[in-house]
PDB file of N, CA and C in Angstrom:
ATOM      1  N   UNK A   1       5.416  97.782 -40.961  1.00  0.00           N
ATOM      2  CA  UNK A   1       6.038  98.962 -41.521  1.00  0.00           C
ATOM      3  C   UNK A   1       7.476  98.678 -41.965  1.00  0.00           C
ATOM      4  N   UNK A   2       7.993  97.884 -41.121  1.00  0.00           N
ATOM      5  CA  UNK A   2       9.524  97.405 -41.959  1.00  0.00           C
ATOM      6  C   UNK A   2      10.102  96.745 -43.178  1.00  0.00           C
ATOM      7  N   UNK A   3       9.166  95.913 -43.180  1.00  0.00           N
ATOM      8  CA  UNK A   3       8.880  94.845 -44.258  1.00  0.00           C
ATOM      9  C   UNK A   3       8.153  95.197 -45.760  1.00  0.00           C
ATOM     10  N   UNK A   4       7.497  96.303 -45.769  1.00  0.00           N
ATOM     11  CA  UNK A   4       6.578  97.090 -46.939  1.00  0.00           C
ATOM     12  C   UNK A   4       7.681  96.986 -48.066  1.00  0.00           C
ATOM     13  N   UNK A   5       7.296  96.510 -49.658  1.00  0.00           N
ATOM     14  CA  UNK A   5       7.550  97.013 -50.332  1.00  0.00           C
ATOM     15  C   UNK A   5       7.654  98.612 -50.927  1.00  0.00           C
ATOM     16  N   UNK A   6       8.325  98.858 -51.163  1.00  0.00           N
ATOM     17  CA  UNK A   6       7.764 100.575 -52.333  1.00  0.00           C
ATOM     18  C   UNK A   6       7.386 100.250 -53.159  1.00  0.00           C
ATOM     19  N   UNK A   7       5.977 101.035 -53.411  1.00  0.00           N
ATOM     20  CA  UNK A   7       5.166 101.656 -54.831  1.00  0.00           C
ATOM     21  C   UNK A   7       5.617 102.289 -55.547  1.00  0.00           C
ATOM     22  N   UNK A   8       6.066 102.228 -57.067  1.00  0.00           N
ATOM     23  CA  UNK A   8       7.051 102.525 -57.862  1.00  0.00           C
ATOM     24  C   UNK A   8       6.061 103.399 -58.538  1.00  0.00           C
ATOM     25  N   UNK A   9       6.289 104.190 -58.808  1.00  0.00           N
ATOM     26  CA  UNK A   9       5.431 105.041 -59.802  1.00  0.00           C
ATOM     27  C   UNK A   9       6.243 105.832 -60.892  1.00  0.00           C
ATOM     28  N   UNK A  10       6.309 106.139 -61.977  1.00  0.00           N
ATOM     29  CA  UNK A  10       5.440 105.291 -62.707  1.00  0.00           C
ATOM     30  C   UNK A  10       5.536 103.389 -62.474  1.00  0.00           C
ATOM     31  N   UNK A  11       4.973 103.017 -62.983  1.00  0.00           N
ATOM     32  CA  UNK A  11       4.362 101.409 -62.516  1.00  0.00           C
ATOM     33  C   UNK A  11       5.470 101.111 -63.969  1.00  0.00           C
ATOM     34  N   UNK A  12       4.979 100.963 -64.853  1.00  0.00           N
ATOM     35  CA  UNK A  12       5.380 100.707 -65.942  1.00  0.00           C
ATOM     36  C   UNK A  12       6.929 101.149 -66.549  1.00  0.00           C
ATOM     37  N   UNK A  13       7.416 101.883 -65.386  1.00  0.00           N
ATOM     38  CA  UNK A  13       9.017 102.094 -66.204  1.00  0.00           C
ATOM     39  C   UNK A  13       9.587 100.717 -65.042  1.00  0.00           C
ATOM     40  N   UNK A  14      10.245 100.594 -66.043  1.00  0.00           N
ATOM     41  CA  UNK A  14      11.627  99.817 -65.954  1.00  0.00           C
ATOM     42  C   UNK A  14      12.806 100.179 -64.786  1.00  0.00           C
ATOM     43  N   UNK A  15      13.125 101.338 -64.975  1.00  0.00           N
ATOM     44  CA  UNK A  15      13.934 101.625 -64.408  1.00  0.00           C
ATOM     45  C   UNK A  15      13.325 102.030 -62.855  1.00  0.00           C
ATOM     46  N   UNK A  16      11.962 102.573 -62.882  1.00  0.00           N
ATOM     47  CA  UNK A  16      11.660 102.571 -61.593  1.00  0.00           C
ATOM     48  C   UNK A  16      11.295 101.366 -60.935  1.00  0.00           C
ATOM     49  N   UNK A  17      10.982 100.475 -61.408  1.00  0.00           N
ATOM     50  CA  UNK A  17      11.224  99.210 -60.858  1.00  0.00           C
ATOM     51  C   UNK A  17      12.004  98.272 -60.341  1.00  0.00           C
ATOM     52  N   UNK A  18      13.469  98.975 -61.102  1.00  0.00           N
ATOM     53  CA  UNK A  18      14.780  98.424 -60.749  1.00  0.00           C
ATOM     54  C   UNK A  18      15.145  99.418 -59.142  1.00  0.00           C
ATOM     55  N   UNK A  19      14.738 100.943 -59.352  1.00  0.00           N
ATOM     56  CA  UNK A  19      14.930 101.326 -58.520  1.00  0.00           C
ATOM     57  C   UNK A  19      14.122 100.808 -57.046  1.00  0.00           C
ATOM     58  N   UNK A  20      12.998 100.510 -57.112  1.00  0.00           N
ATOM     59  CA  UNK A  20      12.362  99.904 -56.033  1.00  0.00           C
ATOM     60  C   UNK A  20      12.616  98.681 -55.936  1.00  0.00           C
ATOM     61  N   UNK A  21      13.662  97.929 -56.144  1.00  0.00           N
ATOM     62  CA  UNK A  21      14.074  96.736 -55.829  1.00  0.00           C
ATOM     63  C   UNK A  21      15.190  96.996 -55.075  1.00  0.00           C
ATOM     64  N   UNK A  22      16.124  97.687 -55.274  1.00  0.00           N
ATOM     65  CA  UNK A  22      16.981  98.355 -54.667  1.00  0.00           C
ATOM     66  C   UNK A  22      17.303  98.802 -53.697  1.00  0.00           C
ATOM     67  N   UNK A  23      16.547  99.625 -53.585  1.00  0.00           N
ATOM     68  CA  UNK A  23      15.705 100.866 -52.116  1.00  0.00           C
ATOM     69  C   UNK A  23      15.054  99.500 -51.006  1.00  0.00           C
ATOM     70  N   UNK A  24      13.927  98.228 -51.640  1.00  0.00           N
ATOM     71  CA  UNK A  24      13.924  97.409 -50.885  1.00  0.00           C
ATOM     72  C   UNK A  24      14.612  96.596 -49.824  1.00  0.00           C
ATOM     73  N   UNK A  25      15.938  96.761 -50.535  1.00  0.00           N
ATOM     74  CA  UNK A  25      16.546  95.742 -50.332  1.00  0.00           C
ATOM     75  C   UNK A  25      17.735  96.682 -49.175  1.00  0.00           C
ATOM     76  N   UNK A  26      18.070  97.756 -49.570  1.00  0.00           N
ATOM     77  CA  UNK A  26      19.015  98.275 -48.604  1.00  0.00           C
ATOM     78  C   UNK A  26      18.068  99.390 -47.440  1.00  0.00           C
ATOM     79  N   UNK A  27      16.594  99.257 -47.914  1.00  0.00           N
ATOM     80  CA  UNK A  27      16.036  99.582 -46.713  1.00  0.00           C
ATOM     81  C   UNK A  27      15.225  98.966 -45.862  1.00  0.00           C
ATOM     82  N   UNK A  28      15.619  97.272 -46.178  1.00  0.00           N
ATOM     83  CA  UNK A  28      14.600  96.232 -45.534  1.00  0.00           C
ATOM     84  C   UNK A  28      14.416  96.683 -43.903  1.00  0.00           C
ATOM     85  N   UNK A  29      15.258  97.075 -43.055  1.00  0.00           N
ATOM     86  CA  UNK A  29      15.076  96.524 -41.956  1.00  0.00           C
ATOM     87  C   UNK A  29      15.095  98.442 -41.145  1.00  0.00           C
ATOM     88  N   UNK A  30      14.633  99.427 -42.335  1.00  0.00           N
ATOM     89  CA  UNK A  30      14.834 100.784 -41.694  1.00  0.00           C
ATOM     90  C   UNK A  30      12.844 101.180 -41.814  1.00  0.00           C
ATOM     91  N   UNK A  31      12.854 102.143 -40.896  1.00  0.00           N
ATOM     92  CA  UNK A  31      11.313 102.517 -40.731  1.00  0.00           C
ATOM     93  C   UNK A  31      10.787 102.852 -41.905  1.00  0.00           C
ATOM     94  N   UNK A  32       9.851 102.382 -42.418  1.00  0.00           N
ATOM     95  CA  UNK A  32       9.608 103.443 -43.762  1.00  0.00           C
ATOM     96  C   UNK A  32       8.612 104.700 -43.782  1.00  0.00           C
ATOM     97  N   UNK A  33       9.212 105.861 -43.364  1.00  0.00           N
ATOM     98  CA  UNK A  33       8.210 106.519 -42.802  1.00  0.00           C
ATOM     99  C   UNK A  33       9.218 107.384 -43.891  1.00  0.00           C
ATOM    100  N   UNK A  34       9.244 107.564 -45.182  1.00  0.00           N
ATOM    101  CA  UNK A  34       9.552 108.372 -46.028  1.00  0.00           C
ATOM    102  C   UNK A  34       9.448 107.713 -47.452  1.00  0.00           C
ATOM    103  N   UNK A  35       9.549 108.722 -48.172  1.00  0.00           N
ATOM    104  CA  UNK A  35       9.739 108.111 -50.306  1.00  0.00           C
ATOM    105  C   UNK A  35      11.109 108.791 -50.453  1.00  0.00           C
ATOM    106  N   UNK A  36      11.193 108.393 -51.462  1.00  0.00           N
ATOM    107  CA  UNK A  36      12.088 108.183 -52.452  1.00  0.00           C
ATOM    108  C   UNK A  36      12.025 108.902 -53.779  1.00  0.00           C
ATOM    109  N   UNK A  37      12.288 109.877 -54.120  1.00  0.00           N
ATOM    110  CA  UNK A  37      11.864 110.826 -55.822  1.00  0.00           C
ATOM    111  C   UNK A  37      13.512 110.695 -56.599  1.00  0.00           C
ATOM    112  N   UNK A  38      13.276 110.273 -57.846  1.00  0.00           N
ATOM    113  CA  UNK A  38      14.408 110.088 -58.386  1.00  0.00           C
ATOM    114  C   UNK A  38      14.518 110.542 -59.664  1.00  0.00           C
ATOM    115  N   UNK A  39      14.586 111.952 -59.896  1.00  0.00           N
ATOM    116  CA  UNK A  39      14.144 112.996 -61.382  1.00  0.00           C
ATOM    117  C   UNK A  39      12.635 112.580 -61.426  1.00  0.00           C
ATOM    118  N   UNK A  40      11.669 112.222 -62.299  1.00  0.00           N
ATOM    119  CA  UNK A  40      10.344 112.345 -62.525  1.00  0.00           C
ATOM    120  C   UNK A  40       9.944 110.905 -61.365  1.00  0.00           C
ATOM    121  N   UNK A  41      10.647 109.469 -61.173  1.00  0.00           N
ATOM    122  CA  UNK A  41      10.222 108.505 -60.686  1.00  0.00           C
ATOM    123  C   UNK A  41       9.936 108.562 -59.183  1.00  0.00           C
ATOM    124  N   UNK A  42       9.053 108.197 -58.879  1.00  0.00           N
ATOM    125  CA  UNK A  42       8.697 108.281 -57.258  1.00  0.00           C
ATOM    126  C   UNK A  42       8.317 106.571 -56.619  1.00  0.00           C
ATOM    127  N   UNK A  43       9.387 106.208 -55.693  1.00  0.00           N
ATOM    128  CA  UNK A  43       9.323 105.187 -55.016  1.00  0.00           C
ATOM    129  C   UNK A  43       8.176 105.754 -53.312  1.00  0.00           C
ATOM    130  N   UNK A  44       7.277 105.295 -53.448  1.00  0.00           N
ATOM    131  CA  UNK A  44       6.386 105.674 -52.147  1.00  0.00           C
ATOM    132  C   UNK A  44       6.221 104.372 -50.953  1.00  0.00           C
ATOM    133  N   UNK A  45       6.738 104.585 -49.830  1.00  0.00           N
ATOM    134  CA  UNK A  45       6.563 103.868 -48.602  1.00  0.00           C
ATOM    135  C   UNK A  45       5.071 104.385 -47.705  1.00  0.00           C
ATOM    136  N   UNK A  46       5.184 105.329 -48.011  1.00  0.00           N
ATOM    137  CA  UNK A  46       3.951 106.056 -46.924  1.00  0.00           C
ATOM    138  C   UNK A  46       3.201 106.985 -47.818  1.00  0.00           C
ATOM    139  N   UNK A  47       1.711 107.276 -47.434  1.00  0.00           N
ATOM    140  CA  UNK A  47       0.995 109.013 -48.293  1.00  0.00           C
ATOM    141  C   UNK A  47       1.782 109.711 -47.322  1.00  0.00           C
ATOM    142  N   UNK A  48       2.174 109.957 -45.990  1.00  0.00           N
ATOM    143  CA  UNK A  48       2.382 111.242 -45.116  1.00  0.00           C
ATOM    144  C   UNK A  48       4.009 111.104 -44.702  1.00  0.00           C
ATOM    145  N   UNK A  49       4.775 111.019 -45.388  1.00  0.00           N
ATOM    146  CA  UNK A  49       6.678 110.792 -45.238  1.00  0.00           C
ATOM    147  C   UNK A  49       6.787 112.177 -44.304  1.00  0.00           C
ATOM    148  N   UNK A  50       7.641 111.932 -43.221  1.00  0.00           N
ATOM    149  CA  UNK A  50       8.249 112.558 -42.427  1.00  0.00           C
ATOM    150  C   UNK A  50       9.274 113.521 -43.646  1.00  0.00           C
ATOM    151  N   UNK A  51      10.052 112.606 -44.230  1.00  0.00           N
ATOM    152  CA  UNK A  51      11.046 113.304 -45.313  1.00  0.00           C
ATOM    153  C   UNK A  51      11.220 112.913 -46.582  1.00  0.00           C
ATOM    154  N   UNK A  52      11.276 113.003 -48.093  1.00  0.00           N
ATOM    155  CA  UNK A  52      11.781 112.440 -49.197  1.00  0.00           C
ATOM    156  C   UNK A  52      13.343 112.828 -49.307  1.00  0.00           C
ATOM    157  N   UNK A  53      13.824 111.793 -49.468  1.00  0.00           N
ATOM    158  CA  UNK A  53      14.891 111.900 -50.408  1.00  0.00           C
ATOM    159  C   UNK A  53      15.026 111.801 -51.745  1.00  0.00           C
ATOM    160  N   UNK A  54      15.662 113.120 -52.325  1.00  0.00           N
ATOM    161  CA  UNK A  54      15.485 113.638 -53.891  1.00  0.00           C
ATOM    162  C   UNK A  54      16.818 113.111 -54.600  1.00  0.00           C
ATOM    163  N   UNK A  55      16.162 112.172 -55.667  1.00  0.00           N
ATOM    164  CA  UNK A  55      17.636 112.052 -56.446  1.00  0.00           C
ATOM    165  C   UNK A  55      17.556 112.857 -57.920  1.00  0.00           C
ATOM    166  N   UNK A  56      18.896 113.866 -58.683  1.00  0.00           N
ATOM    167  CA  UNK A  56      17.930 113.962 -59.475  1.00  0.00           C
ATOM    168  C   UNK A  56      18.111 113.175 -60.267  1.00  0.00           C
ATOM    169  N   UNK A  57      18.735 112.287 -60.869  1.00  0.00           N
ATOM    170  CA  UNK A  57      18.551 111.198 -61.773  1.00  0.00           C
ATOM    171  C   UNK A  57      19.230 109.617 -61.394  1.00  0.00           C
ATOM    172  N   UNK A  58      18.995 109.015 -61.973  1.00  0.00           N
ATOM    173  CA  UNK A  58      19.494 107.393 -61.449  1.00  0.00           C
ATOM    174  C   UNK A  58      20.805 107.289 -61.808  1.00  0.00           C
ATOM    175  N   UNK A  59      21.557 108.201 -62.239  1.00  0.00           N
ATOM    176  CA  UNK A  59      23.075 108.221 -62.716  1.00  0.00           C
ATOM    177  C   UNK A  59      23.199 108.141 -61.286  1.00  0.00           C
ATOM    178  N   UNK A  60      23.387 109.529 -60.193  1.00  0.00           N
ATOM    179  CA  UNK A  60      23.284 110.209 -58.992  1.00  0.00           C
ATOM    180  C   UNK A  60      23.117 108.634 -58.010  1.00  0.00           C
ATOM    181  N   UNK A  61      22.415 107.700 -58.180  1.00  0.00           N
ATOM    182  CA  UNK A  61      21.716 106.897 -57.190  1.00  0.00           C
ATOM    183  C   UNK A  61      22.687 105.798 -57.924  1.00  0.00           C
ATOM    184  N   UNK A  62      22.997 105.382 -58.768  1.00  0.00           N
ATOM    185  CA  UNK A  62      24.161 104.630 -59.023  1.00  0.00           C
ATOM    186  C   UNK A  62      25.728 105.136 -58.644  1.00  0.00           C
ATOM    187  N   UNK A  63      26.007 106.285 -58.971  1.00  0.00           N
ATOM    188  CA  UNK A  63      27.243 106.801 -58.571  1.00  0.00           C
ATOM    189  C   UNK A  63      27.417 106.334 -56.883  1.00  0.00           C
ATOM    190  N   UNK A  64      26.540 107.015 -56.391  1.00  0.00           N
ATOM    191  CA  UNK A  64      26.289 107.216 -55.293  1.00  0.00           C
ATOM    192  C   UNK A  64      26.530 105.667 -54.203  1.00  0.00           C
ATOM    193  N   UNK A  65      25.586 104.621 -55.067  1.00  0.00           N
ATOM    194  CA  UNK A  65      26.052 103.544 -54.461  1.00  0.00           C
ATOM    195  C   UNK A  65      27.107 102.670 -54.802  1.00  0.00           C
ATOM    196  N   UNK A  66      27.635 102.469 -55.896  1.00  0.00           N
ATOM    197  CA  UNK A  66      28.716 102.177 -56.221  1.00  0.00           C
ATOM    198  C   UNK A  66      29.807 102.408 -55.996  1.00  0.00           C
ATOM    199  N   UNK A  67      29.840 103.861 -55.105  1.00  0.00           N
ATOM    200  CA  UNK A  67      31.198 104.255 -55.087  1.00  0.00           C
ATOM    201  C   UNK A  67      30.565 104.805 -53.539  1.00  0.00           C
ATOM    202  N   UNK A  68      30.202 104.817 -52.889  1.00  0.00           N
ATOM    203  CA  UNK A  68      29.248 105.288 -51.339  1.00  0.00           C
ATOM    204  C   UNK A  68      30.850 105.491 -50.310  1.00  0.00           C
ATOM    205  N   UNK A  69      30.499 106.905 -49.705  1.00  0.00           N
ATOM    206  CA  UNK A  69      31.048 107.400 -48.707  1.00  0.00           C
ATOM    207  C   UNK A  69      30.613 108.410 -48.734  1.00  0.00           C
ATOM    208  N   UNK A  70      30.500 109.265 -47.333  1.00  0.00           N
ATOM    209  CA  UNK A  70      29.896 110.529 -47.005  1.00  0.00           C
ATOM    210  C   UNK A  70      30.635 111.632 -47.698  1.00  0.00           C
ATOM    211  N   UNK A  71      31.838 111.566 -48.117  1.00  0.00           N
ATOM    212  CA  UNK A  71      32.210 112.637 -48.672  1.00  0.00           C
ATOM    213  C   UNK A  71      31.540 112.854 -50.138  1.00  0.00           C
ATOM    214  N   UNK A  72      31.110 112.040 -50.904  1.00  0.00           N
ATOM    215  CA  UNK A  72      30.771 112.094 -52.255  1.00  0.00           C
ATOM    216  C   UNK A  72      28.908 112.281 -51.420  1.00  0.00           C
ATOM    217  N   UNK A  73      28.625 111.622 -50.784  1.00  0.00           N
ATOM    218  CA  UNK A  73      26.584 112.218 -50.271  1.00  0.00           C
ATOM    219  C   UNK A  73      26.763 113.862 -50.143  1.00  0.00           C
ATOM    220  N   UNK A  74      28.105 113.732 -49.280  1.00  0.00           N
ATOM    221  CA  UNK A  74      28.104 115.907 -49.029  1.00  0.00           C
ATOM    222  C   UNK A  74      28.040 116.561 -50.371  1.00  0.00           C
ATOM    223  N   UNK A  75      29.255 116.134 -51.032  1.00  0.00           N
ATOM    224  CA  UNK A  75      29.077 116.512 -52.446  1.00  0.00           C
ATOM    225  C   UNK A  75      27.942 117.102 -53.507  1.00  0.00           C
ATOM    226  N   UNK A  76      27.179 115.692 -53.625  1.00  0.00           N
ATOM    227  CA  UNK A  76      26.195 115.334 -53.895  1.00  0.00           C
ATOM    228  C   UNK A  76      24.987 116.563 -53.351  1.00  0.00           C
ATOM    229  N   UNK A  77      24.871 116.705 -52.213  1.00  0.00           N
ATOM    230  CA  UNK A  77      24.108 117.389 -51.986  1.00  0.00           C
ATOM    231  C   UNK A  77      24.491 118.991 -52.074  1.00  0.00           C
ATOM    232  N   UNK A  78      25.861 119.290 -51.965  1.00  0.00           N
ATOM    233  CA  UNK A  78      26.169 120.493 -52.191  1.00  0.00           C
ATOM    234  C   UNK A  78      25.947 120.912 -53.825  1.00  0.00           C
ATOM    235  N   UNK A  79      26.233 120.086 -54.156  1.00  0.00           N
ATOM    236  CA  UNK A  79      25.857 120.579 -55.927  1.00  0.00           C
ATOM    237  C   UNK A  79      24.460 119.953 -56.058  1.00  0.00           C
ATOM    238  N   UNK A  80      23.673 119.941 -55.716  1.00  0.00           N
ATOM    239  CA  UNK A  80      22.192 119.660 -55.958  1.00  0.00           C
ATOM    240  C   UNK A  80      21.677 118.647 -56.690  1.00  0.00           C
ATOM    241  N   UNK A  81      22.382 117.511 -56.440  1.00  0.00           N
ATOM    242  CA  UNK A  81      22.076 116.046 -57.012  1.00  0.00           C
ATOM    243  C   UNK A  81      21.691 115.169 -56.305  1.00  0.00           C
ATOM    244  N   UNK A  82      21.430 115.794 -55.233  1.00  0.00           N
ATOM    245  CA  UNK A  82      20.869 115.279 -53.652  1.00  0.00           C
ATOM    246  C   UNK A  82      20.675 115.771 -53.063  1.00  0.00           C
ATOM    247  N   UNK A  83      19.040 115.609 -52.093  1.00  0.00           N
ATOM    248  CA  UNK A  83      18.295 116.825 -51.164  1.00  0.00           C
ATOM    249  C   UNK A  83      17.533 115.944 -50.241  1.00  0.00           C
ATOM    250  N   UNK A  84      16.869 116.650 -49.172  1.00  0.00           N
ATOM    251  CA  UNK A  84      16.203 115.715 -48.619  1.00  0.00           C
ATOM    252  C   UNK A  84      15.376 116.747 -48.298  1.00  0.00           C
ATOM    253  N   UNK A  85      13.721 116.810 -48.681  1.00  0.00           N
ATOM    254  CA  UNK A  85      12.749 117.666 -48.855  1.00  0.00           C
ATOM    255  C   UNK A  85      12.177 116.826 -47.058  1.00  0.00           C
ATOM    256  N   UNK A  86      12.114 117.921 -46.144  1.00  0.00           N
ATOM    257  CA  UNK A  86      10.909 117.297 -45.355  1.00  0.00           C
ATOM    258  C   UNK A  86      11.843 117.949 -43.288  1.00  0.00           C
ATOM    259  N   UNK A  87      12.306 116.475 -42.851  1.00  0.00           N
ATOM    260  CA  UNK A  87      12.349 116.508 -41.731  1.00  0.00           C
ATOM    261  C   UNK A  87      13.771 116.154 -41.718  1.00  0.00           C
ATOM    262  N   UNK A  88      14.765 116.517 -41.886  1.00  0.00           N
ATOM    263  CA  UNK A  88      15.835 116.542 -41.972  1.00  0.00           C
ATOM    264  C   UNK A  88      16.916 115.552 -41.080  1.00  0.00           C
ATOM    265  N   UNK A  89      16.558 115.585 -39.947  1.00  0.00           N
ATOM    266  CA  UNK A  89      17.563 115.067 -39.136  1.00  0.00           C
ATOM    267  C   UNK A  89      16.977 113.928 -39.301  1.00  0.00           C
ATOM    268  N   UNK A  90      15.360 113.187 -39.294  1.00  0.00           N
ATOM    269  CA  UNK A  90      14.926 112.143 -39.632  1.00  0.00           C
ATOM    270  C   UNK A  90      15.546 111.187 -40.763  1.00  0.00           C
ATOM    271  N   UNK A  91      16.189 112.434 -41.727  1.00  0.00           N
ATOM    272  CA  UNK A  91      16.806 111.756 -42.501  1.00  0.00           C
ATOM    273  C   UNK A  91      17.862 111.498 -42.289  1.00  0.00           C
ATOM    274  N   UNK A  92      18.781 112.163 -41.957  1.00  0.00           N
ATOM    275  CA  UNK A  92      19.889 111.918 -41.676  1.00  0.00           C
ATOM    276  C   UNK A  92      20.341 110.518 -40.587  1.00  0.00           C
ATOM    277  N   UNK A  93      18.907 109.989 -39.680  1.00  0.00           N
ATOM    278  CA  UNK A  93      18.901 109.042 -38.861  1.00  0.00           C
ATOM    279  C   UNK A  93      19.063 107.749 -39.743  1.00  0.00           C
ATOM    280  N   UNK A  94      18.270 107.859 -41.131  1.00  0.00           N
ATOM    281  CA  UNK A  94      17.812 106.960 -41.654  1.00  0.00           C
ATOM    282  C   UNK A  94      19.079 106.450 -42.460  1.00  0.00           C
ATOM    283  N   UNK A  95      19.880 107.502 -42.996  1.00  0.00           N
ATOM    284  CA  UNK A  95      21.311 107.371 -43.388  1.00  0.00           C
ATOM    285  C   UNK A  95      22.373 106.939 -42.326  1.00  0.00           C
ATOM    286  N   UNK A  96      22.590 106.964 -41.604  1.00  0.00           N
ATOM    287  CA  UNK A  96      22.947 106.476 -40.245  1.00  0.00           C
ATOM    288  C   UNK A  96      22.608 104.871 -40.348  1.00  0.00           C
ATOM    289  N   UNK A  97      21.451 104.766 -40.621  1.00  0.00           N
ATOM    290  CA  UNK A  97      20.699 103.328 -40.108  1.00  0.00           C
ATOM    291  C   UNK A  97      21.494 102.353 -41.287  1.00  0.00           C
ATOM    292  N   UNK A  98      20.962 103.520 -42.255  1.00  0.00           N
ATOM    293  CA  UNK A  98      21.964 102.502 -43.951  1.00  0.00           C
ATOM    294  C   UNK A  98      23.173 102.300 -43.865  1.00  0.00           C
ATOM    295  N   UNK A  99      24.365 102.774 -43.213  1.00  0.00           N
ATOM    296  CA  UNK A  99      25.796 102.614 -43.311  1.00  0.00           C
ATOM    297  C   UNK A  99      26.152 101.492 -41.952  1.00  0.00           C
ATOM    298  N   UNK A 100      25.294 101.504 -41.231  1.00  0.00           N
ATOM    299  CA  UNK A 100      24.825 100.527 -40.261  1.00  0.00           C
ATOM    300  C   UNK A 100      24.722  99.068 -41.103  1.00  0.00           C
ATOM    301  N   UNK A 101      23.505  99.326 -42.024  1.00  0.00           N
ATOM    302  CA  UNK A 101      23.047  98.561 -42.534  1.00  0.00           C
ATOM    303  C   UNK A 101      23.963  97.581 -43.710  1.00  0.00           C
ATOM    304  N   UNK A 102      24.748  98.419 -44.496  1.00  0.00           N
ATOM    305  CA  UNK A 102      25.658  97.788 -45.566  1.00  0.00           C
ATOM    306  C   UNK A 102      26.328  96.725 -45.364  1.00  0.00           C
ATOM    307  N   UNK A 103      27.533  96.853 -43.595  1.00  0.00           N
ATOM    308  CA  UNK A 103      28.027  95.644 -43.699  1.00  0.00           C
ATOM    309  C   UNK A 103      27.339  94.351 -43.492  1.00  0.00           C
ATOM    310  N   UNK A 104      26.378  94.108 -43.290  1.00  0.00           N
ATOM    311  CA  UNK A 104      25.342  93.335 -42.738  1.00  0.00           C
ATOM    312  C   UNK A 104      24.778  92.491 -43.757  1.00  0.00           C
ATOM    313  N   UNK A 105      24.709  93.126 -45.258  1.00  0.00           N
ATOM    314  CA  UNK A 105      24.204  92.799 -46.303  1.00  0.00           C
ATOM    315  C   UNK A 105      24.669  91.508 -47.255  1.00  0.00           C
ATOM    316  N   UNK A 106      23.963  90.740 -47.434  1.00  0.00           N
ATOM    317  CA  UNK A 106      24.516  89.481 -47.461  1.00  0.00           C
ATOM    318  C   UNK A 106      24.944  89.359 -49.147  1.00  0.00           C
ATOM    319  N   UNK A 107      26.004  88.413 -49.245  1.00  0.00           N
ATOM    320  CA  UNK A 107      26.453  88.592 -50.570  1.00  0.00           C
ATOM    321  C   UNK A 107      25.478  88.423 -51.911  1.00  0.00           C
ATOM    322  N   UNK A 108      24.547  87.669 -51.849  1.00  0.00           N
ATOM    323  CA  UNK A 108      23.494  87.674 -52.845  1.00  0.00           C
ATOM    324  C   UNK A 108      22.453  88.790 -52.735  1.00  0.00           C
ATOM    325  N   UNK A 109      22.492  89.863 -51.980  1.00  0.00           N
ATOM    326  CA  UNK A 109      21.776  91.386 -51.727  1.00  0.00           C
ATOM    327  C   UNK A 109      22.931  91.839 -52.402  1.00  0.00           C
ATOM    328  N   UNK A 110      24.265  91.996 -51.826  1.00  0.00           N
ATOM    329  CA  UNK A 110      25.147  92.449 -52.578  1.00  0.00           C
ATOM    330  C   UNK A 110      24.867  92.950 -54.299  1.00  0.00           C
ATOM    331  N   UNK A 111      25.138  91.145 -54.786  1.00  0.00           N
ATOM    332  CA  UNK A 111      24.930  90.969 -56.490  1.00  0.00           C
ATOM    333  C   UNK A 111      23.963  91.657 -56.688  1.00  0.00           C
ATOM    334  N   UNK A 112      22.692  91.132 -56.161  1.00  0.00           N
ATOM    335  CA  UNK A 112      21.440  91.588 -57.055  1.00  0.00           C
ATOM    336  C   UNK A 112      21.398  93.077 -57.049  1.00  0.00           C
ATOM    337  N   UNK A 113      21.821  93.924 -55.977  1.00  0.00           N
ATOM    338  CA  UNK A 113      21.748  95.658 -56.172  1.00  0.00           C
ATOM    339  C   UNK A 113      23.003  95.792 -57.491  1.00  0.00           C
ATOM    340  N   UNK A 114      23.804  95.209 -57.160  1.00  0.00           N
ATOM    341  CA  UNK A 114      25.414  95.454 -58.089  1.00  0.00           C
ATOM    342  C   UNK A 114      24.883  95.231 -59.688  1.00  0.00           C
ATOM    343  N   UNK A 115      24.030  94.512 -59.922  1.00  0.00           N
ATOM    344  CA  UNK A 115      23.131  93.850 -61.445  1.00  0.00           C
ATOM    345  C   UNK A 115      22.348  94.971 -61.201  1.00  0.00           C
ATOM    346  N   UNK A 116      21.389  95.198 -60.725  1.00  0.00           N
ATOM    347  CA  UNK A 116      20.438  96.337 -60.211  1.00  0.00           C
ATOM    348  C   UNK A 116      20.687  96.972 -61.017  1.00  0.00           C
ATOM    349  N   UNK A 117      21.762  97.605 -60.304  1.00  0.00           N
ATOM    350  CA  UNK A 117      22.336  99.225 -60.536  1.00  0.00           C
ATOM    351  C   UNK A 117      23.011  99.357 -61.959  1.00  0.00           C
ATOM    352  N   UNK A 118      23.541  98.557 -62.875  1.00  0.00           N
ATOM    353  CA  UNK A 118      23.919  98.152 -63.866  1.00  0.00           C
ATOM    354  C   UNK A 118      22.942  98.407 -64.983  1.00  0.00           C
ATOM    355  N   UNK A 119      21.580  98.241 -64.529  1.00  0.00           N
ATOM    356  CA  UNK A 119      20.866  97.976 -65.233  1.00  0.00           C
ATOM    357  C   UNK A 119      19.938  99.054 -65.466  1.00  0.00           C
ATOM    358  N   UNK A 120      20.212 100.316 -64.917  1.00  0.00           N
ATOM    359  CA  UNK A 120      19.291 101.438 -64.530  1.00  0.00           C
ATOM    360  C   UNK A 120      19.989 102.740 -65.416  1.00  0.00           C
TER     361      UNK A 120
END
């Protein structure tokens, strides 16, 4: 369950593909017991997610990581460019786990999200 890629759907966009490389990579080592919806694109870990996190567009999921601190996620979610449909505090664990997770991230994870995200 840790190790799972995400199922990018649509299959064939581009950009959701970039996005599930992404999401891979800064959620390698977190449970995947949720998806990922990003305006129409859906990154899927599980059929039965405890919670999704809603982006509504990949601007939102670039801003977001490029410039990352909780005051801009509050933001974000106060103006409705970020939601988390489901089990809430689950999510909030899982965000927890990611800011955990960042310094940890090795400089070539670094690049490749930093190109990633560039590219979306």
């Amino acid at each position: 369950m840790f190790y799972t890629a995400a199922e990018v759907l649509p299959q064939e966009d581009k950009v959701s593909r970039r996005l599930g490389i992404i999401a891979d990579i800064l959620f390698r080592r977190s449970r995947k017991d949720f998806n990922i919806r990003v305006g129409e694109r859906e990154l899927r870990y599980t059929d039965s997610p405890r919670f999704v996190i809603i982006f509504d567009s990949p601007r939102t999921v670039r801003r977001l990581i490029l410039r990352a601190n909780e005051y801009r996620a509050a933001e974000a979610f106060v103006d409705k460019h970020l939601d988390i449909e489901g089990d809430l505090i689950a999510g909030l664990k899982t965000k927890n786990a990611l800011i955990e997770r960042a310094p940890t991230l090795r400089l070539g994870e670094k690049l490749k999200i930093l190109f990633t995200l560039l590219r979306i």
